[in-house]
PDB file of N, CA and C in Angstrom:
ATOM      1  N   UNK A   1     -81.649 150.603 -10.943  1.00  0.00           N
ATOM      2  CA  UNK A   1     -80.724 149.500 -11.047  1.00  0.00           C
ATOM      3  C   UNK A   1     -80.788 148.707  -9.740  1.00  0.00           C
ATOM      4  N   UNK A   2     -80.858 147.500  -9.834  1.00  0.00           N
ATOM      5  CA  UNK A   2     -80.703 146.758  -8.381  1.00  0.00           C
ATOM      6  C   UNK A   2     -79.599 147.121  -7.724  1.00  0.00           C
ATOM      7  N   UNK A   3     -79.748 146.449  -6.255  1.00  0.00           N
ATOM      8  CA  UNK A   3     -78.788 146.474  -5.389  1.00  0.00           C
ATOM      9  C   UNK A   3     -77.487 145.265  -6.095  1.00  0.00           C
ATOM     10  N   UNK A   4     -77.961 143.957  -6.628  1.00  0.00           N
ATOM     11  CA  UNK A   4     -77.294 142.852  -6.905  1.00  0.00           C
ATOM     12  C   UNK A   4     -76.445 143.478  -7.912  1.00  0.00           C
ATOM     13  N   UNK A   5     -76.849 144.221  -8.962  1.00  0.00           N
ATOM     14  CA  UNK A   5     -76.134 145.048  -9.875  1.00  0.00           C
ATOM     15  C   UNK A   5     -74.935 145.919  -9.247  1.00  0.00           C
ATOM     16  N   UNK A   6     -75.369 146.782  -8.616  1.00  0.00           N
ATOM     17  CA  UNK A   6     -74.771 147.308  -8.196  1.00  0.00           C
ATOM     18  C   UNK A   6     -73.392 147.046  -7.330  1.00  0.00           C
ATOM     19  N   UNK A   7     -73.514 145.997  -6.610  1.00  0.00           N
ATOM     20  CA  UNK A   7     -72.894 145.304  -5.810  1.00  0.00           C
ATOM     21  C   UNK A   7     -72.034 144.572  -7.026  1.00  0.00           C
ATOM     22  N   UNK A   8     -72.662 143.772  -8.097  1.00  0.00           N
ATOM     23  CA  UNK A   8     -71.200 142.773  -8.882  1.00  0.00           C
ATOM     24  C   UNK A   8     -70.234 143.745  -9.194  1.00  0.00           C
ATOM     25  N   UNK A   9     -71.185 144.711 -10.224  1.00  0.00           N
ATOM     26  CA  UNK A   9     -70.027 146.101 -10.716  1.00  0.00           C
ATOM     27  C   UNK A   9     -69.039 146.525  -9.397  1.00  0.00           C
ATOM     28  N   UNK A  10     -69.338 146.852  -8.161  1.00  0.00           N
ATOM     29  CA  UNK A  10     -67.777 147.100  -7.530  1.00  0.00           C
ATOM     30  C   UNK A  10     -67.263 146.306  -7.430  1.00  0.00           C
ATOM     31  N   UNK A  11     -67.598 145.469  -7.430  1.00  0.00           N
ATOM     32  CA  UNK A  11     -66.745 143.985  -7.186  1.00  0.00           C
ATOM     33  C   UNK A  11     -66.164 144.100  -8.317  1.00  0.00           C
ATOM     34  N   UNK A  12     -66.108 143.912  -9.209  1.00  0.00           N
ATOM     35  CA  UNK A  12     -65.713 144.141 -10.591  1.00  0.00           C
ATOM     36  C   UNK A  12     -64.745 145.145 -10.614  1.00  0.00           C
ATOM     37  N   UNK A  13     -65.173 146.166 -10.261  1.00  0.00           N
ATOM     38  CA  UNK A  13     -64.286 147.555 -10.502  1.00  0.00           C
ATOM     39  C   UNK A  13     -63.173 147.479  -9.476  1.00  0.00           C
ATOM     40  N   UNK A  14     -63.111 147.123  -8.264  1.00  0.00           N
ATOM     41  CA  UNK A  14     -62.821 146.811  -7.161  1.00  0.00           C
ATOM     42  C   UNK A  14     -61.328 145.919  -7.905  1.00  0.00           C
ATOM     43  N   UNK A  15     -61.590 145.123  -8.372  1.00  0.00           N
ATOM     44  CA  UNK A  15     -60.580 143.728  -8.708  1.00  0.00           C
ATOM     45  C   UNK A  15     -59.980 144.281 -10.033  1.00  0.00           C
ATOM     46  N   UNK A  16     -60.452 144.714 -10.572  1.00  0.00           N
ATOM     47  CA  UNK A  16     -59.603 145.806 -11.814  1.00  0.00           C
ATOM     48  C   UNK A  16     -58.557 146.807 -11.504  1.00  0.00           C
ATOM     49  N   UNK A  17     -59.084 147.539 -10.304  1.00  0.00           N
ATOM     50  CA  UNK A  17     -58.268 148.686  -9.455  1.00  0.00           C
ATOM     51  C   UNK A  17     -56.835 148.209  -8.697  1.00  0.00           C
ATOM     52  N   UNK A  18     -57.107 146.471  -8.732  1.00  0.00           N
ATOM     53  CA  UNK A  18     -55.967 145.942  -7.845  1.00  0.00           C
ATOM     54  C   UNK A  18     -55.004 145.389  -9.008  1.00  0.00           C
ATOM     55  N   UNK A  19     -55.090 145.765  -9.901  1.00  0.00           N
ATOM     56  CA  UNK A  19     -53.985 145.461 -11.118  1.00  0.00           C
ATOM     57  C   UNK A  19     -53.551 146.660 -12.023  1.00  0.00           C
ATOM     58  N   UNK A  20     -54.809 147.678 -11.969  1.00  0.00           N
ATOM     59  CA  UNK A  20     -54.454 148.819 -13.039  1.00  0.00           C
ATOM     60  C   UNK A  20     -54.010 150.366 -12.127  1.00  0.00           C
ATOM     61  N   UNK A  21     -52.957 150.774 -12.235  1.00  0.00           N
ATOM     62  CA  UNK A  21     -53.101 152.215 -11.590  1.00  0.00           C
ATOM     63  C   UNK A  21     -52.110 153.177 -12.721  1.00  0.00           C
ATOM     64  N   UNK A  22     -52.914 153.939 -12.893  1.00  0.00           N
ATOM     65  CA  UNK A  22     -52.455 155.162 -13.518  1.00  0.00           C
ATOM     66  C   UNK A  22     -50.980 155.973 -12.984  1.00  0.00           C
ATOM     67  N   UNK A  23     -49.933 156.113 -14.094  1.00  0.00           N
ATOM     68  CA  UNK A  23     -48.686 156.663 -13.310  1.00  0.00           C
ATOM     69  C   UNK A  23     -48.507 157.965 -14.507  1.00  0.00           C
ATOM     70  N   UNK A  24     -47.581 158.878 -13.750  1.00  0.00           N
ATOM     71  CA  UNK A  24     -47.607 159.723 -14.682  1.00  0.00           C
ATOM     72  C   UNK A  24     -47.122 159.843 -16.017  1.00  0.00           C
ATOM     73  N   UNK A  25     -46.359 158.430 -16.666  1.00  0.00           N
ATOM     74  CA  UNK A  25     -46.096 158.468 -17.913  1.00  0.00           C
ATOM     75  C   UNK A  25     -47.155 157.655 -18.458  1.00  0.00           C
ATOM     76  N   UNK A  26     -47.864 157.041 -17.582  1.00  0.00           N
ATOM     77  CA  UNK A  26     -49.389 156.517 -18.356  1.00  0.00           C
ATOM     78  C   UNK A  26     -50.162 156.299 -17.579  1.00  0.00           C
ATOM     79  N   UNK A  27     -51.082 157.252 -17.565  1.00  0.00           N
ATOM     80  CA  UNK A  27     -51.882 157.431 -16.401  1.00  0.00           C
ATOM     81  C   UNK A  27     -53.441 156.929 -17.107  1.00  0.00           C
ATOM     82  N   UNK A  28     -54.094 156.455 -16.016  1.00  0.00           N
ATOM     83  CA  UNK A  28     -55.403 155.624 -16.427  1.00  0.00           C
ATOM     84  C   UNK A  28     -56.742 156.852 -16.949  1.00  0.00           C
ATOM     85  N   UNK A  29     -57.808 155.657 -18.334  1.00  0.00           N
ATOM     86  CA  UNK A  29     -58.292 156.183 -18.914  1.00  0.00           C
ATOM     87  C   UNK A  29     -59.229 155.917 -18.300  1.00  0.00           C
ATOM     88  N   UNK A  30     -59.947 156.078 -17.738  1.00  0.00           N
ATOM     89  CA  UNK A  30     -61.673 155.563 -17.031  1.00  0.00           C
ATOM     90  C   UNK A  30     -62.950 156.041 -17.510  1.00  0.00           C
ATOM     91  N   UNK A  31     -63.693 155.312 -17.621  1.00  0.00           N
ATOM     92  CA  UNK A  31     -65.111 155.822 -18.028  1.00  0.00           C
ATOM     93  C   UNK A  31     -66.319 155.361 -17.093  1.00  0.00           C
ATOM     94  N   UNK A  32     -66.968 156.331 -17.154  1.00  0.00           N
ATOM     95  CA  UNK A  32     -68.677 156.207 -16.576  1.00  0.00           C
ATOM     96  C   UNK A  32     -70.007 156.282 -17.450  1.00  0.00           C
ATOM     97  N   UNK A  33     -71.039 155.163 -17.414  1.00  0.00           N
ATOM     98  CA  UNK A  33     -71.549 155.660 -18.679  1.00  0.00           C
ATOM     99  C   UNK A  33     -73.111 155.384 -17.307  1.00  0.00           C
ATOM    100  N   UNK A  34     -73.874 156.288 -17.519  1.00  0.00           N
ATOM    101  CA  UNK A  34     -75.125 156.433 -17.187  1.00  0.00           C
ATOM    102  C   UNK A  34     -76.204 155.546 -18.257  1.00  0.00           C
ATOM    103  N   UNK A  35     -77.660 156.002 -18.055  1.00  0.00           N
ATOM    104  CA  UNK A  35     -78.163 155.108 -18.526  1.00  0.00           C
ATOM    105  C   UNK A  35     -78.411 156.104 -19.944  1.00  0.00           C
ATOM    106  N   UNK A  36     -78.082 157.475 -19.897  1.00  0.00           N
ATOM    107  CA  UNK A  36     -78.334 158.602 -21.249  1.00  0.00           C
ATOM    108  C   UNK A  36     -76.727 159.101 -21.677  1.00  0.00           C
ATOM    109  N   UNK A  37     -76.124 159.311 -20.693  1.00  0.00           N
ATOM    110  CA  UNK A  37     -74.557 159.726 -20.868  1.00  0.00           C
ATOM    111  C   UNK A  37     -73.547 158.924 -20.935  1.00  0.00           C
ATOM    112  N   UNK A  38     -72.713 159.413 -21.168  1.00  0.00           N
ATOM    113  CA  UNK A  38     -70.891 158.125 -20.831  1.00  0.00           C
ATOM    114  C   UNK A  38     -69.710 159.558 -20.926  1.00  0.00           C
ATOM    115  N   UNK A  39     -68.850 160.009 -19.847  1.00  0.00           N
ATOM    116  CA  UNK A  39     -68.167 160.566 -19.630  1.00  0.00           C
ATOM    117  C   UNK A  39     -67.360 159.731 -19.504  1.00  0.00           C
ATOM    118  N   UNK A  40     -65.800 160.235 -19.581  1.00  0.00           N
ATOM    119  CA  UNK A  40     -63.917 159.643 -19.414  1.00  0.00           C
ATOM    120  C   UNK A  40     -63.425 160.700 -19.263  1.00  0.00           C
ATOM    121  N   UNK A  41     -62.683 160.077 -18.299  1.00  0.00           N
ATOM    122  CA  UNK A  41     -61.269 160.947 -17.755  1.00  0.00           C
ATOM    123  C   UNK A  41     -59.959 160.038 -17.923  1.00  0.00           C
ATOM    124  N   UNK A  42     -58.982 161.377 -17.476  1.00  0.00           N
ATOM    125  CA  UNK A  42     -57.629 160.616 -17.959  1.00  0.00           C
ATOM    126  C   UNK A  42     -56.732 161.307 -15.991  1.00  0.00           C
ATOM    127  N   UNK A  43     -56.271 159.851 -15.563  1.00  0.00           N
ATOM    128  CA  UNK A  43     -56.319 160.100 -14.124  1.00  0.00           C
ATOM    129  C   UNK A  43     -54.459 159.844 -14.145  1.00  0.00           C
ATOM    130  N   UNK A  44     -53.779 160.681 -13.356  1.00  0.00           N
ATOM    131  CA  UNK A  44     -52.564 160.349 -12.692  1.00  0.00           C
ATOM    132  C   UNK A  44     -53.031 159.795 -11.279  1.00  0.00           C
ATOM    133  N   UNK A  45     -52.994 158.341 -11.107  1.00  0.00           N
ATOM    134  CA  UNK A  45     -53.050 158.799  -9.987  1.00  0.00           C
ATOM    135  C   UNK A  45     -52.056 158.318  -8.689  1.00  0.00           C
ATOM    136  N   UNK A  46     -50.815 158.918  -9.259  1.00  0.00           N
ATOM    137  CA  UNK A  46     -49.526 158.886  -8.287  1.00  0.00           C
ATOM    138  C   UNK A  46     -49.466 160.711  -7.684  1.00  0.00           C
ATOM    139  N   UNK A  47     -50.243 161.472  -8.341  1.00  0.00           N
ATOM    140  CA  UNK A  47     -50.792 162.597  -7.547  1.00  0.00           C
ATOM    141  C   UNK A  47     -51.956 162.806  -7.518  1.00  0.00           C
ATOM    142  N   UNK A  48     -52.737 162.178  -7.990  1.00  0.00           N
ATOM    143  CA  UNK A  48     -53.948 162.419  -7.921  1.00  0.00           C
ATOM    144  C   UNK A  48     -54.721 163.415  -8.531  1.00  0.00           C
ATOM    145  N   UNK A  49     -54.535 163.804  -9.874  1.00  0.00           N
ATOM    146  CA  UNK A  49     -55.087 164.639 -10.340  1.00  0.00           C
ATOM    147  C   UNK A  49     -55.635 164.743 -11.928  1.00  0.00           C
ATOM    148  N   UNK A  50     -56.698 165.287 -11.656  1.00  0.00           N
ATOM    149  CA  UNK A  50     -57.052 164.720 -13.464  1.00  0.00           C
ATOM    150  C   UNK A  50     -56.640 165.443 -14.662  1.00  0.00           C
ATOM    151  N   UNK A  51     -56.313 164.770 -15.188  1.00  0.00           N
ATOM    152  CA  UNK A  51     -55.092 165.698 -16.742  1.00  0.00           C
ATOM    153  C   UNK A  51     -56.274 165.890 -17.959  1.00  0.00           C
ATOM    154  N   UNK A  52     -57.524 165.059 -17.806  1.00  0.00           N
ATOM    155  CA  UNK A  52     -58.073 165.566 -19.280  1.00  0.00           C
ATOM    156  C   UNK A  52     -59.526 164.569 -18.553  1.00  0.00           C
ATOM    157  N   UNK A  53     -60.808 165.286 -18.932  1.00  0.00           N
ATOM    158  CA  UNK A  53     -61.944 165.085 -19.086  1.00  0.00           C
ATOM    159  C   UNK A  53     -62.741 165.516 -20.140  1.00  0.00           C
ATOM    160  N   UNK A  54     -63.808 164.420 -20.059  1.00  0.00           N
ATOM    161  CA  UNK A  54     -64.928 164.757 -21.513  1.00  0.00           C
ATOM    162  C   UNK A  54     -65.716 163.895 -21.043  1.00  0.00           C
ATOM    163  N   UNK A  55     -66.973 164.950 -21.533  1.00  0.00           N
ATOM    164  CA  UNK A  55     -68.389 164.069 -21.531  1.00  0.00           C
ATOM    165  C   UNK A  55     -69.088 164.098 -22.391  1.00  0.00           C
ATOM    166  N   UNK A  56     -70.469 163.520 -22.686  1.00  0.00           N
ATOM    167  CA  UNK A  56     -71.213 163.677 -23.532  1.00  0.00           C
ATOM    168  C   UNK A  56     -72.017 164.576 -23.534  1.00  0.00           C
ATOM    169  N   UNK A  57     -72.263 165.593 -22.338  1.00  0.00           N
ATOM    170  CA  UNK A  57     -73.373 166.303 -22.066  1.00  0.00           C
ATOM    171  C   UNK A  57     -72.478 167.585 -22.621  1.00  0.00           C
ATOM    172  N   UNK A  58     -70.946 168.038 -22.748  1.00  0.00           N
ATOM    173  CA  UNK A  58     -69.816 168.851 -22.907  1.00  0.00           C
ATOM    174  C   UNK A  58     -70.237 169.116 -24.659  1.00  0.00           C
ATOM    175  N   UNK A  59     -70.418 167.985 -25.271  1.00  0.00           N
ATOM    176  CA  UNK A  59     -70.611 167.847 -26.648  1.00  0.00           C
ATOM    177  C   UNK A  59     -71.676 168.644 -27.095  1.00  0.00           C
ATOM    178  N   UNK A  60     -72.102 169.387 -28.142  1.00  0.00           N
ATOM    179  CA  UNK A  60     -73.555 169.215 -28.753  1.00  0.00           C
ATOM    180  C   UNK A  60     -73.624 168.858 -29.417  1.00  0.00           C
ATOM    181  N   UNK A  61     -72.822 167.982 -30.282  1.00  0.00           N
ATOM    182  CA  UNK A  61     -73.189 167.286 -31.326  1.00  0.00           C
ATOM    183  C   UNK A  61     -73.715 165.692 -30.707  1.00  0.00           C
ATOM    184  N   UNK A  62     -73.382 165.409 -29.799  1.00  0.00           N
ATOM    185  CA  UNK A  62     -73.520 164.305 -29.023  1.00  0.00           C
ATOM    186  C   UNK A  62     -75.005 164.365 -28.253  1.00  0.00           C
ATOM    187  N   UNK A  63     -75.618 165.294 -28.283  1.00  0.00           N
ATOM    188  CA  UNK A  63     -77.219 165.953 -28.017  1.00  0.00           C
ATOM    189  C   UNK A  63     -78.026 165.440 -29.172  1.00  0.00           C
ATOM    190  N   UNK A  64     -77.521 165.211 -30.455  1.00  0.00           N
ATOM    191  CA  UNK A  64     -78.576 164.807 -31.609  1.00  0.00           C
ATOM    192  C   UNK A  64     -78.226 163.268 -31.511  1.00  0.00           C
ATOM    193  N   UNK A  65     -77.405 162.517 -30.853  1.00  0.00           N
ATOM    194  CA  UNK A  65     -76.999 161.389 -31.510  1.00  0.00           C
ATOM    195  C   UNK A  65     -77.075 160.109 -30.479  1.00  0.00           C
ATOM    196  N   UNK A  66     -77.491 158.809 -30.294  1.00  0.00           N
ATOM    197  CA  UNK A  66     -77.598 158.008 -29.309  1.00  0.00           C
ATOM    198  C   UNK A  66     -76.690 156.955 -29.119  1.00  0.00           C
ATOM    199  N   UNK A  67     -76.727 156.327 -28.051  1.00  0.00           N
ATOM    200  CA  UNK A  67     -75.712 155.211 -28.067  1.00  0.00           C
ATOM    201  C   UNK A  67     -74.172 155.077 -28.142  1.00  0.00           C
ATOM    202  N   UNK A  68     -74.162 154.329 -29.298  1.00  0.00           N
ATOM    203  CA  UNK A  68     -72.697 154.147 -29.730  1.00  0.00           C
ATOM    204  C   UNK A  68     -72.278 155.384 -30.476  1.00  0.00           C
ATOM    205  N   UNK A  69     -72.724 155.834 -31.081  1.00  0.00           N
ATOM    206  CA  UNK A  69     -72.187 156.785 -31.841  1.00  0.00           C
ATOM    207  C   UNK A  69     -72.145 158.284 -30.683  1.00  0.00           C
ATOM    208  N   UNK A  70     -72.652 158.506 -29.535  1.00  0.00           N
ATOM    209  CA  UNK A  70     -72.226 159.221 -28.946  1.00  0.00           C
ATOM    210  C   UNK A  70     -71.184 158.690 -28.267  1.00  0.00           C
ATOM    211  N   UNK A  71     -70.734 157.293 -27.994  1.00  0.00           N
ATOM    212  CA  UNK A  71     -69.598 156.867 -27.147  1.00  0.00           C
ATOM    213  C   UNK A  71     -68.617 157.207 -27.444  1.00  0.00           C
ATOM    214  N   UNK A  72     -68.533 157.298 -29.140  1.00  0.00           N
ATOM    215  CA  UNK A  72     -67.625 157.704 -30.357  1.00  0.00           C
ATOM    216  C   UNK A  72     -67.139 159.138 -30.161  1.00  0.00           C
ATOM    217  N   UNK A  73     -67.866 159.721 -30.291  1.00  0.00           N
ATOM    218  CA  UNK A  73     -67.827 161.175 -30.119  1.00  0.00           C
ATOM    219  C   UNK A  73     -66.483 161.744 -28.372  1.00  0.00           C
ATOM    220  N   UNK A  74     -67.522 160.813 -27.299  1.00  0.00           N
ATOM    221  CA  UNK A  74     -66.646 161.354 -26.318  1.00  0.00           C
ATOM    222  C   UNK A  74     -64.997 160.590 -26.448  1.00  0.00           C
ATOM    223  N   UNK A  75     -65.277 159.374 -27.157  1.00  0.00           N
ATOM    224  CA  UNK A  75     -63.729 158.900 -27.558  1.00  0.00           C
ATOM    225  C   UNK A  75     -62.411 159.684 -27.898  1.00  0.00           C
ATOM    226  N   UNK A  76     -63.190 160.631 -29.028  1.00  0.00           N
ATOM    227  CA  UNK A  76     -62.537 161.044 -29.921  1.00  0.00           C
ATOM    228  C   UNK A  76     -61.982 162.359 -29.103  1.00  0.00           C
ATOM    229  N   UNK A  77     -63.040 163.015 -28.782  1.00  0.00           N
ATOM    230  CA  UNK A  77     -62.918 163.775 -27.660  1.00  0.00           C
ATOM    231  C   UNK A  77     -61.756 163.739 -26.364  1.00  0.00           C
ATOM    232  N   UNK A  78     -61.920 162.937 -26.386  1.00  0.00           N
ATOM    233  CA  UNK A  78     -61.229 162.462 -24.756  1.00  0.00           C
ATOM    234  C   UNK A  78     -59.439 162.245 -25.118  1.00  0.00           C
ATOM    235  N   UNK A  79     -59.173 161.795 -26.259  1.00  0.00           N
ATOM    236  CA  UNK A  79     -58.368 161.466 -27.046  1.00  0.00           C
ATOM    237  C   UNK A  79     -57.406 163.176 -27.511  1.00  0.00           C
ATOM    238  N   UNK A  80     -58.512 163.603 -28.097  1.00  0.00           N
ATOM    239  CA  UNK A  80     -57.611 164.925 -28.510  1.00  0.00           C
ATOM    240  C   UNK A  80     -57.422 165.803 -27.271  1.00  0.00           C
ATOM    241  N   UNK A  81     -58.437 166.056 -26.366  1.00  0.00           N
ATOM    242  CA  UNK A  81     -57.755 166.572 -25.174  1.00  0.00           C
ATOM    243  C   UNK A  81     -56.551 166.256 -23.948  1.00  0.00           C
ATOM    244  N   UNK A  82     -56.654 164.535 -24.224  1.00  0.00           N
ATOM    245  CA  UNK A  82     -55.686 164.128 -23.445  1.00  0.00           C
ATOM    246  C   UNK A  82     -54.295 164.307 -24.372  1.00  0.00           C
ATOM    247  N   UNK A  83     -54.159 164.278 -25.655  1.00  0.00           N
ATOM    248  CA  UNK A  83     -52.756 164.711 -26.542  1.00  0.00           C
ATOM    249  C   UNK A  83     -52.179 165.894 -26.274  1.00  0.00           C
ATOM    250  N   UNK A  84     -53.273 167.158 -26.219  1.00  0.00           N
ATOM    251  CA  UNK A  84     -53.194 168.390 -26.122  1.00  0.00           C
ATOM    252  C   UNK A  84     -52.716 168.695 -24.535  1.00  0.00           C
ATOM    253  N   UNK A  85     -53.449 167.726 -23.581  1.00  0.00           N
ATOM    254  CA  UNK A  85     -52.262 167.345 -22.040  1.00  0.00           C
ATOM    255  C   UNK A  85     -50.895 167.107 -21.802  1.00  0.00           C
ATOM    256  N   UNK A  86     -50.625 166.443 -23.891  1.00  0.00           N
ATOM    257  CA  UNK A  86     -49.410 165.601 -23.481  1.00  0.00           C
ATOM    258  C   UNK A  86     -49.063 164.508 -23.470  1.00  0.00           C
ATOM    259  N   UNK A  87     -50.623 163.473 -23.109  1.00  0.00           N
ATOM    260  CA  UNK A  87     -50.291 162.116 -22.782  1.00  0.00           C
ATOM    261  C   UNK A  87     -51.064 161.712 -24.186  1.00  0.00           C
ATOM    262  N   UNK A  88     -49.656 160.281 -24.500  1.00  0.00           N
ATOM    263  CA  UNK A  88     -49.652 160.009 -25.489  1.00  0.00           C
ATOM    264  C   UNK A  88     -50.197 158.222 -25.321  1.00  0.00           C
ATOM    265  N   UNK A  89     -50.093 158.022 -24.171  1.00  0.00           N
ATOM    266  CA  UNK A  89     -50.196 156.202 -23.748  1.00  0.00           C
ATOM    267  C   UNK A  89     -51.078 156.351 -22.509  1.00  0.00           C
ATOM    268  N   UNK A  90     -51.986 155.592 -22.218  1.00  0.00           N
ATOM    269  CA  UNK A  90     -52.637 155.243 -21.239  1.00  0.00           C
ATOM    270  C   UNK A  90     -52.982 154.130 -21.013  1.00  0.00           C
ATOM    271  N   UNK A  91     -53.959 153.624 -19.370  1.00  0.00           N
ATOM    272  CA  UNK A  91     -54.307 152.328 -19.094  1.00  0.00           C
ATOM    273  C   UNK A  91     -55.965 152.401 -18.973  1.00  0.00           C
ATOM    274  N   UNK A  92     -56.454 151.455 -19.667  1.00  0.00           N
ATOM    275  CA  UNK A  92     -57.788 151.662 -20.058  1.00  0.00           C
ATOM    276  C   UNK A  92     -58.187 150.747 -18.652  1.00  0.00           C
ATOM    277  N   UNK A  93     -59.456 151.667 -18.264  1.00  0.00           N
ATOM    278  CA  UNK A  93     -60.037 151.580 -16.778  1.00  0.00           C
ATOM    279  C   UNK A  93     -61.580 151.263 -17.374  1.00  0.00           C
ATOM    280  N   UNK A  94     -61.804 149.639 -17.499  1.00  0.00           N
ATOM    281  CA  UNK A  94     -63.759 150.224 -18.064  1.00  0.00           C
ATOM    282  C   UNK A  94     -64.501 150.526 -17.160  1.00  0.00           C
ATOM    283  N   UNK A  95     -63.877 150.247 -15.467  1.00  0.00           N
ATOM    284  CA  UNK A  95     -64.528 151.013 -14.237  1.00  0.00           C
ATOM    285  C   UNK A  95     -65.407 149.850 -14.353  1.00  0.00           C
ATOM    286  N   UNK A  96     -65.585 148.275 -14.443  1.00  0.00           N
ATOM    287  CA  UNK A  96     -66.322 147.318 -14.283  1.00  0.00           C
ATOM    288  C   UNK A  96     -67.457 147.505 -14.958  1.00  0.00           C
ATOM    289  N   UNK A  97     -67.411 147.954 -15.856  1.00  0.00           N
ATOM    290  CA  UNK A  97     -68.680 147.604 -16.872  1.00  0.00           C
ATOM    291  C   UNK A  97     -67.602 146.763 -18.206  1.00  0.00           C
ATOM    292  N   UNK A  98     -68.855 145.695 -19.047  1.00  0.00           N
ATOM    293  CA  UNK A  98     -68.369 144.820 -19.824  1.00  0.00           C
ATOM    294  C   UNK A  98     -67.699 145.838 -21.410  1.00  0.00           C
ATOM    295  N   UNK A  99     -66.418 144.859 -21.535  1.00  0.00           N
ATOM    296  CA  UNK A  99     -65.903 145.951 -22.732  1.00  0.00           C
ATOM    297  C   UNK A  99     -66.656 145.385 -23.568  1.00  0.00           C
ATOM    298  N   UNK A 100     -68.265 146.258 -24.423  1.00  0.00           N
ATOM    299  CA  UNK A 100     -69.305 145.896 -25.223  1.00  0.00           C
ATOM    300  C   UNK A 100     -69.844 146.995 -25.066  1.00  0.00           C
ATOM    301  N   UNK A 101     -70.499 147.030 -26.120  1.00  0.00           N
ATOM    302  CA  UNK A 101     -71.227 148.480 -27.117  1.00  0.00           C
ATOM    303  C   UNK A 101     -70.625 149.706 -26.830  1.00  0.00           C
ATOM    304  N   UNK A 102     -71.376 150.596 -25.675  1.00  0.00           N
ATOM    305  CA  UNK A 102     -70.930 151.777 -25.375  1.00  0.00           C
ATOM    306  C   UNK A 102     -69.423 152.055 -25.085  1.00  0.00           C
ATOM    307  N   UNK A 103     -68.571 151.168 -23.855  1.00  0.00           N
ATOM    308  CA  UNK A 103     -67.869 151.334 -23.731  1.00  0.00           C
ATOM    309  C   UNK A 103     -66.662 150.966 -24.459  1.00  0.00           C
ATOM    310  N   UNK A 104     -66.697 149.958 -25.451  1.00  0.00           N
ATOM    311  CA  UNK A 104     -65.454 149.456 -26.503  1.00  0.00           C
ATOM    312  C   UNK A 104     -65.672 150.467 -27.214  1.00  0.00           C
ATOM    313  N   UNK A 105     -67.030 150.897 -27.810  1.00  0.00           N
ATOM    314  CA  UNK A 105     -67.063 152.180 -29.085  1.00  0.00           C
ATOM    315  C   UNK A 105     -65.988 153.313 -28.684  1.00  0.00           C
ATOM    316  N   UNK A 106     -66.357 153.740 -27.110  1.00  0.00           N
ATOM    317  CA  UNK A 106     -65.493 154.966 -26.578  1.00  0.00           C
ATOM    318  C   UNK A 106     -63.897 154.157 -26.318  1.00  0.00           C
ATOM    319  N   UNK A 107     -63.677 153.085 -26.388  1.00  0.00           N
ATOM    320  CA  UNK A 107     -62.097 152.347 -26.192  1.00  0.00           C
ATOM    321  C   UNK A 107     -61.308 152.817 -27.946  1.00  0.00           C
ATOM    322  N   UNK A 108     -62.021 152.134 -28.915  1.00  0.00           N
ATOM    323  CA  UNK A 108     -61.925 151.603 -30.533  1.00  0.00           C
ATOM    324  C   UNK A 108     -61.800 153.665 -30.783  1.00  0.00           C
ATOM    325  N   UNK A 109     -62.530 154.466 -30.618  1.00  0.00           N
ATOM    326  CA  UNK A 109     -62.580 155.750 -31.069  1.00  0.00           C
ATOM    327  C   UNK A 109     -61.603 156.731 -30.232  1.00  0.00           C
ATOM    328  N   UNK A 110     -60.677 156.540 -29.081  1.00  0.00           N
ATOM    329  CA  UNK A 110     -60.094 156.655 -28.726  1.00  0.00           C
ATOM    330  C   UNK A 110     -58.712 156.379 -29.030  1.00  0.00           C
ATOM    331  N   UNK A 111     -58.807 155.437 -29.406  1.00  0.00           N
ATOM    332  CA  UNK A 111     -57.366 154.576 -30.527  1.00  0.00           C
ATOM    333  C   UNK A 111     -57.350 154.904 -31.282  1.00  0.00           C
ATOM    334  N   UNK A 112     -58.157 155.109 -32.320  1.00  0.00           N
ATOM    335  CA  UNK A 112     -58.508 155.659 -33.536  1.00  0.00           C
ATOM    336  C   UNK A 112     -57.539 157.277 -33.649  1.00  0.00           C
ATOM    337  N   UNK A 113     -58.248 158.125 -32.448  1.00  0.00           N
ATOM    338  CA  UNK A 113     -57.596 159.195 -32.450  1.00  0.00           C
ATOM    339  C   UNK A 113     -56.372 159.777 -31.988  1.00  0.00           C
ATOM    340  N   UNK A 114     -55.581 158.707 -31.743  1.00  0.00           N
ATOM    341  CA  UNK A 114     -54.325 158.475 -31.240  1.00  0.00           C
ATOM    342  C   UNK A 114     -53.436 158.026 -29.937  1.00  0.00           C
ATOM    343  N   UNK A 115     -54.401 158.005 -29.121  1.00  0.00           N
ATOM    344  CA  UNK A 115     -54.221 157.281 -27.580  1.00  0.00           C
ATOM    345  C   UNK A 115     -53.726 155.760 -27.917  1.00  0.00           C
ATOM    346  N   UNK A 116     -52.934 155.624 -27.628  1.00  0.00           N
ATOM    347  CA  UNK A 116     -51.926 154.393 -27.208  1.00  0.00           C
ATOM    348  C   UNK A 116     -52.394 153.022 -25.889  1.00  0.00           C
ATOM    349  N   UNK A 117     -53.080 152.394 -25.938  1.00  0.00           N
ATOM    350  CA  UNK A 117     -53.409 151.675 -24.789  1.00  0.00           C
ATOM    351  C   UNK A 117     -53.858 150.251 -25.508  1.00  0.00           C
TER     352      UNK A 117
END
């Protein structure tokens, strides 16, 4: 990935971070997606600590499947473990990548499974 890349995305993520922060009755949903994976977490971060993670590499069903439909998977994922935390509402963090393909699939399948945001 370039440096220029690299550099808009914090900038990006950077200026997102100065409006969104995770509290403990709705603490932020964030995602990372690599160029094979896309992991989310679910962050308090008025203590700083993470209440629910999922990845795609965690999955094996997400081992046979590409793209969007694995974004789906960690959605759904990410969703039932963060309920089973407790948290019922969160603030969606796309961590400066564009909400499109991978990361709306894991936003849309997340909602789907009952997360509130």
């Amino acid at each position: 990935m370039s440096n220029n890349k690299l550099k808009r995305r914090e900038r990006i993520k950077t200026s997102i971070r100065t409006v969104i922060r995770g509290t403990a009755e709705r603490p932020r949903l964030t995602v990372f997606r690599s160029n094979t994976e896309i992991y989310a977490q679910v962050i308090d971060d008025e203590r700083g600590h993470t209440l629910a993670s999922f990845g795609s590499l965690k999955e094996k069903a997400a081992a046979k499947v590409a793209g969007t439909e694995k974004a789906k998977l960690v959605g759904k994922g990410i969703a039932e473990k963060a309920r089973a935390a407790g948290v019922e509402k969160v603030v969606f963090d796309r961590n400066g990548y564009l909400y499109h393909g991978r990361v709306k699939a894991l936003a849309e399948a997340a909602r789907e499974a009952g997360l509130n945001f």
